[in-house]
N, C-alpha and C. Protein backbone atom coordinates (compact mmCIF):
# COMPACT_ATOMS: atom_id res chain seq x y z
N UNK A 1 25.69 -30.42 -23.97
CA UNK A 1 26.89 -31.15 -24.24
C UNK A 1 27.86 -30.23 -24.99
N UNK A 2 29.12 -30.42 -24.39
CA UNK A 2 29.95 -28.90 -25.25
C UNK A 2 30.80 -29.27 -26.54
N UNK A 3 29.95 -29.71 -27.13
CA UNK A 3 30.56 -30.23 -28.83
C UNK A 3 30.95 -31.48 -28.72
N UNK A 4 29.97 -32.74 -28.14
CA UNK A 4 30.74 -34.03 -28.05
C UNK A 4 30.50 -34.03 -26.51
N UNK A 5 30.02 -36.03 -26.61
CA UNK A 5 30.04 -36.19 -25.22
C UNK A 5 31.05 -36.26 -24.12
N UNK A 6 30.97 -35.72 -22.98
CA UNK A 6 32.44 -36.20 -22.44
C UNK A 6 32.18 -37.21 -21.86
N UNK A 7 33.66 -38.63 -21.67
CA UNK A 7 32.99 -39.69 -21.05
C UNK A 7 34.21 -39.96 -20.15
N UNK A 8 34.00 -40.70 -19.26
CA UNK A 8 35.29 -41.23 -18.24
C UNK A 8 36.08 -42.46 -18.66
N UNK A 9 37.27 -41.88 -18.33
CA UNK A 9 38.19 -43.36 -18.60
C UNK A 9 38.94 -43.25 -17.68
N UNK A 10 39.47 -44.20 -17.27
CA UNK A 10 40.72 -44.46 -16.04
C UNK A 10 42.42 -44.19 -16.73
N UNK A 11 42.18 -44.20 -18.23
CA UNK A 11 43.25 -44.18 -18.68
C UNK A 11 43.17 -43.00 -19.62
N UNK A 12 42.64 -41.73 -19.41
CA UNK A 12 42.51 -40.98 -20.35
C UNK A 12 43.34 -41.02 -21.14
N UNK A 13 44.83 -39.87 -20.68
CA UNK A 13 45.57 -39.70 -21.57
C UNK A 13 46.33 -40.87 -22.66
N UNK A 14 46.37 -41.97 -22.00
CA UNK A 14 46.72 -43.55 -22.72
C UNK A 14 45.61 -43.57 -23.91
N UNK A 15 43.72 -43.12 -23.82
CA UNK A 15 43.18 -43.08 -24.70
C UNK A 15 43.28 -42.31 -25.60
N UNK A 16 43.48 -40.97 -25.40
CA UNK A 16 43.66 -39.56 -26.18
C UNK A 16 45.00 -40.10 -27.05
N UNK A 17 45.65 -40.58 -26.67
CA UNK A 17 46.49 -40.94 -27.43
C UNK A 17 46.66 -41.84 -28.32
N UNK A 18 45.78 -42.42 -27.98
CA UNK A 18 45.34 -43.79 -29.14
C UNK A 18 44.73 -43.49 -29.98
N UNK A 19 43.91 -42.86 -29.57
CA UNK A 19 42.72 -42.43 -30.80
C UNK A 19 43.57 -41.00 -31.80
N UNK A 20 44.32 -39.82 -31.02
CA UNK A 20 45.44 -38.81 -31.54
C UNK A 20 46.07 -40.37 -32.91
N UNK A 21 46.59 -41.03 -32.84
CA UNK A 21 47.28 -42.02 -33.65
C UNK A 21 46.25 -42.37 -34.68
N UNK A 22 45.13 -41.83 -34.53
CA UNK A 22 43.70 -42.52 -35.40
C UNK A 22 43.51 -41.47 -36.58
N UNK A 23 43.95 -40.14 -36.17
CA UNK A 23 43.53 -38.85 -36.37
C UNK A 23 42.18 -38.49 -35.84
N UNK A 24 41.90 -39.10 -34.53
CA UNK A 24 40.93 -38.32 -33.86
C UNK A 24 41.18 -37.38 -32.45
N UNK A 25 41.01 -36.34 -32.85
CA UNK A 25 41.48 -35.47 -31.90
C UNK A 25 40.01 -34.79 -30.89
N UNK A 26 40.88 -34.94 -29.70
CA UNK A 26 39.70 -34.96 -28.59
C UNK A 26 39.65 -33.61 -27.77
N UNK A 27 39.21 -33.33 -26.74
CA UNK A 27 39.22 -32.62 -25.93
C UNK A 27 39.04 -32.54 -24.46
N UNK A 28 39.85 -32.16 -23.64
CA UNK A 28 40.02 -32.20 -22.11
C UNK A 28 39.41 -30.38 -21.97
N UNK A 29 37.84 -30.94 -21.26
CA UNK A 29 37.30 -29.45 -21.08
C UNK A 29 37.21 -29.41 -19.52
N UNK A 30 37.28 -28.47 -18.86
CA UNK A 30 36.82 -28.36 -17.59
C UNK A 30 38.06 -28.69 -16.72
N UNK A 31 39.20 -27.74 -17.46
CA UNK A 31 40.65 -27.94 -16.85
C UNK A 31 40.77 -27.09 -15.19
N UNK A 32 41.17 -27.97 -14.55
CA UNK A 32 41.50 -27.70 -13.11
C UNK A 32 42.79 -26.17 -13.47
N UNK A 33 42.64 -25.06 -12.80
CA UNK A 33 43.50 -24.44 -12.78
C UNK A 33 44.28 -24.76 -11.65
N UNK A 34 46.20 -24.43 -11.42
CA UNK A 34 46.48 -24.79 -11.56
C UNK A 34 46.96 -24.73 -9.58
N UNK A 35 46.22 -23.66 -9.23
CA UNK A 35 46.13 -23.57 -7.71
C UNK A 35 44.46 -23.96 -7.00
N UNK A 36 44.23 -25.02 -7.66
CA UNK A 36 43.22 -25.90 -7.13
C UNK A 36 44.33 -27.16 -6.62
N UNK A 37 44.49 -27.29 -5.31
CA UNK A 37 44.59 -28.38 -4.56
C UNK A 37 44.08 -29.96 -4.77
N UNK A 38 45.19 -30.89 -4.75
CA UNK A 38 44.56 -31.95 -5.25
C UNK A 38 43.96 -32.73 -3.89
N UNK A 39 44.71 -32.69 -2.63
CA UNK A 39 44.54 -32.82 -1.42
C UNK A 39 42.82 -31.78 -0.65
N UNK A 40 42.22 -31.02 -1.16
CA UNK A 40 42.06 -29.99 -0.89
C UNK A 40 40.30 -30.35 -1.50
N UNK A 41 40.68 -30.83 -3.11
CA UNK A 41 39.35 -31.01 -4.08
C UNK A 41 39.23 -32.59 -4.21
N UNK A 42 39.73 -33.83 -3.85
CA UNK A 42 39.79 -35.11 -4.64
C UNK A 42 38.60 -35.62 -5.72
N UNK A 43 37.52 -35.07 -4.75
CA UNK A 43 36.17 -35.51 -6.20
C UNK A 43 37.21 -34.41 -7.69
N UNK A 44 37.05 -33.39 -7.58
CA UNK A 44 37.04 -32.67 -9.00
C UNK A 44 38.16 -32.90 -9.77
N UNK A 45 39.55 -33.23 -8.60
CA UNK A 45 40.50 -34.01 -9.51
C UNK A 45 40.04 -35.48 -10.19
N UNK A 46 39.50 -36.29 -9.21
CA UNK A 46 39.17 -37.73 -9.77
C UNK A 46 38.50 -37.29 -10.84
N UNK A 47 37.44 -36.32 -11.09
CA UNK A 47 36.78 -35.87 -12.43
C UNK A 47 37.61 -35.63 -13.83
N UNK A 48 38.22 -35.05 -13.15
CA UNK A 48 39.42 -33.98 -14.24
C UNK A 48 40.51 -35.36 -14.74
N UNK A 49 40.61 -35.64 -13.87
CA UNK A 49 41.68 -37.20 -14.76
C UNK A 49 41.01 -37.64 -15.78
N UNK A 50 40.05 -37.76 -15.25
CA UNK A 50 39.24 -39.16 -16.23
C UNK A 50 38.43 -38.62 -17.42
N UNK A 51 37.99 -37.22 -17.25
CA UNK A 51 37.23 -36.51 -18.67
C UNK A 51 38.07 -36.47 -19.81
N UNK A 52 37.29 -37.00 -20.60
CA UNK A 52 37.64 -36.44 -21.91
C UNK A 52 36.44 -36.65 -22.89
N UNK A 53 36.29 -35.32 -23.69
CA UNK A 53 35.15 -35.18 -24.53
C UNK A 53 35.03 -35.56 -25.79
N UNK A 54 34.74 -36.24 -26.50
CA UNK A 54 34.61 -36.91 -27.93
C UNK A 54 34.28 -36.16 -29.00
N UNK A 55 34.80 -36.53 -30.00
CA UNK A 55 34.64 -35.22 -31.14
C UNK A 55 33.54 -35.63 -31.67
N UNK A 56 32.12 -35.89 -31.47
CA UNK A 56 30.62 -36.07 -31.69
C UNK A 56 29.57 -35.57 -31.90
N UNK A 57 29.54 -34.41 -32.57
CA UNK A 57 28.84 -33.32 -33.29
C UNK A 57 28.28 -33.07 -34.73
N UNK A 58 27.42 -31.74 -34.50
CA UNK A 58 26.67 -31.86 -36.25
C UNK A 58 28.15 -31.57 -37.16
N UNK A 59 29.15 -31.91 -36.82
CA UNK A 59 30.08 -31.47 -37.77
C UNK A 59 30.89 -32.75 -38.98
N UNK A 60 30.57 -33.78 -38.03
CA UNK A 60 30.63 -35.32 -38.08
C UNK A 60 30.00 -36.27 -39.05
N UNK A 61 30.16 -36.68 -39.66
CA UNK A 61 28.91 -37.83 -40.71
C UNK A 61 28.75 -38.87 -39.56
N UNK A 62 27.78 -39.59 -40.01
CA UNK A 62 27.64 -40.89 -39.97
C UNK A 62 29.00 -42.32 -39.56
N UNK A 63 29.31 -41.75 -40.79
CA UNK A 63 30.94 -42.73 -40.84
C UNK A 63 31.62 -42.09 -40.17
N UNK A 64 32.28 -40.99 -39.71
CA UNK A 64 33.21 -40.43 -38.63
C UNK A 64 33.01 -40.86 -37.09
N UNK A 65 31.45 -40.69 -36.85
CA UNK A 65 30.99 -41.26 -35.61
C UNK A 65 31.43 -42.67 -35.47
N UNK A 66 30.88 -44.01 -36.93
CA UNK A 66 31.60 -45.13 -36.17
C UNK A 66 32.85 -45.34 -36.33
N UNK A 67 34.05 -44.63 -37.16
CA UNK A 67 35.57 -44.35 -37.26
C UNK A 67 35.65 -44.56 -35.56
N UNK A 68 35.14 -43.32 -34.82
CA UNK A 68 35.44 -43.17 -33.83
C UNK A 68 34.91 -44.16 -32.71
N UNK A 69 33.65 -44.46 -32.81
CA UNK A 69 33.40 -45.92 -31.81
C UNK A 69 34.19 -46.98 -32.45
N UNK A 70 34.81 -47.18 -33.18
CA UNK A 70 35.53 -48.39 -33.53
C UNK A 70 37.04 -48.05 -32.77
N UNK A 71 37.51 -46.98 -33.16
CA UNK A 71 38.20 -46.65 -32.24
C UNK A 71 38.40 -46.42 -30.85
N UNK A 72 37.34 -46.34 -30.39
CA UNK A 72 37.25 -45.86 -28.87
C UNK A 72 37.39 -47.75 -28.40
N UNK A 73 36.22 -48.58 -28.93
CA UNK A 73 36.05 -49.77 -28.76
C UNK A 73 37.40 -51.03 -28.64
N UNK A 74 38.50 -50.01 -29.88
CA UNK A 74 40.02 -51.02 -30.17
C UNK A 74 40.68 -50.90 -28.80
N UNK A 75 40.18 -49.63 -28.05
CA UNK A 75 41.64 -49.34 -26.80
C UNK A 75 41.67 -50.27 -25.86
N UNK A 76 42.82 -50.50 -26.19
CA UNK A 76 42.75 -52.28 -24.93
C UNK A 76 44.43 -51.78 -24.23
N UNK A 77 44.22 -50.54 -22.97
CA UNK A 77 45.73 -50.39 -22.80
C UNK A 77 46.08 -51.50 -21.65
């Protein structure tokens, strides 16, 4: 896992941004460069929309982890 799970949402960036408003800052790993075809790849784009990785690591307490499931849990876009 690359520092935090990554999980799918249909609304990533709508989430990243919700939680950015929380002060939890996330990460979009496994960025499509930028002459990958969307017509061409559709699985790896449908992937690439929807990843985003959670800041969920030994760097984290206890209480930061549920900061952040409470947060992840509020997003009602």
């Amino acid at each position: 896992m690359p520092y935090g799970p990554p999980v799918l949402c249909g609304r990533r960036d709508e989430l990243r941004e919700h939680l950015a408003s929380r002060g939890i800052y996330t990460v979009i790993h496994w960025e499509l460069p930028e002459d990958v075809m969307r017509r061409g790849f559709p699985d790896s784009w449908w992937i690439y929309d929807r990843t985003l990785t959670l800041p969920i690591d030994h760097r984290y307490s206890v209480a930061d982890m549920e900061k952040i499931a409470a947060a992840v849990s509020a997003f009602k876009p």
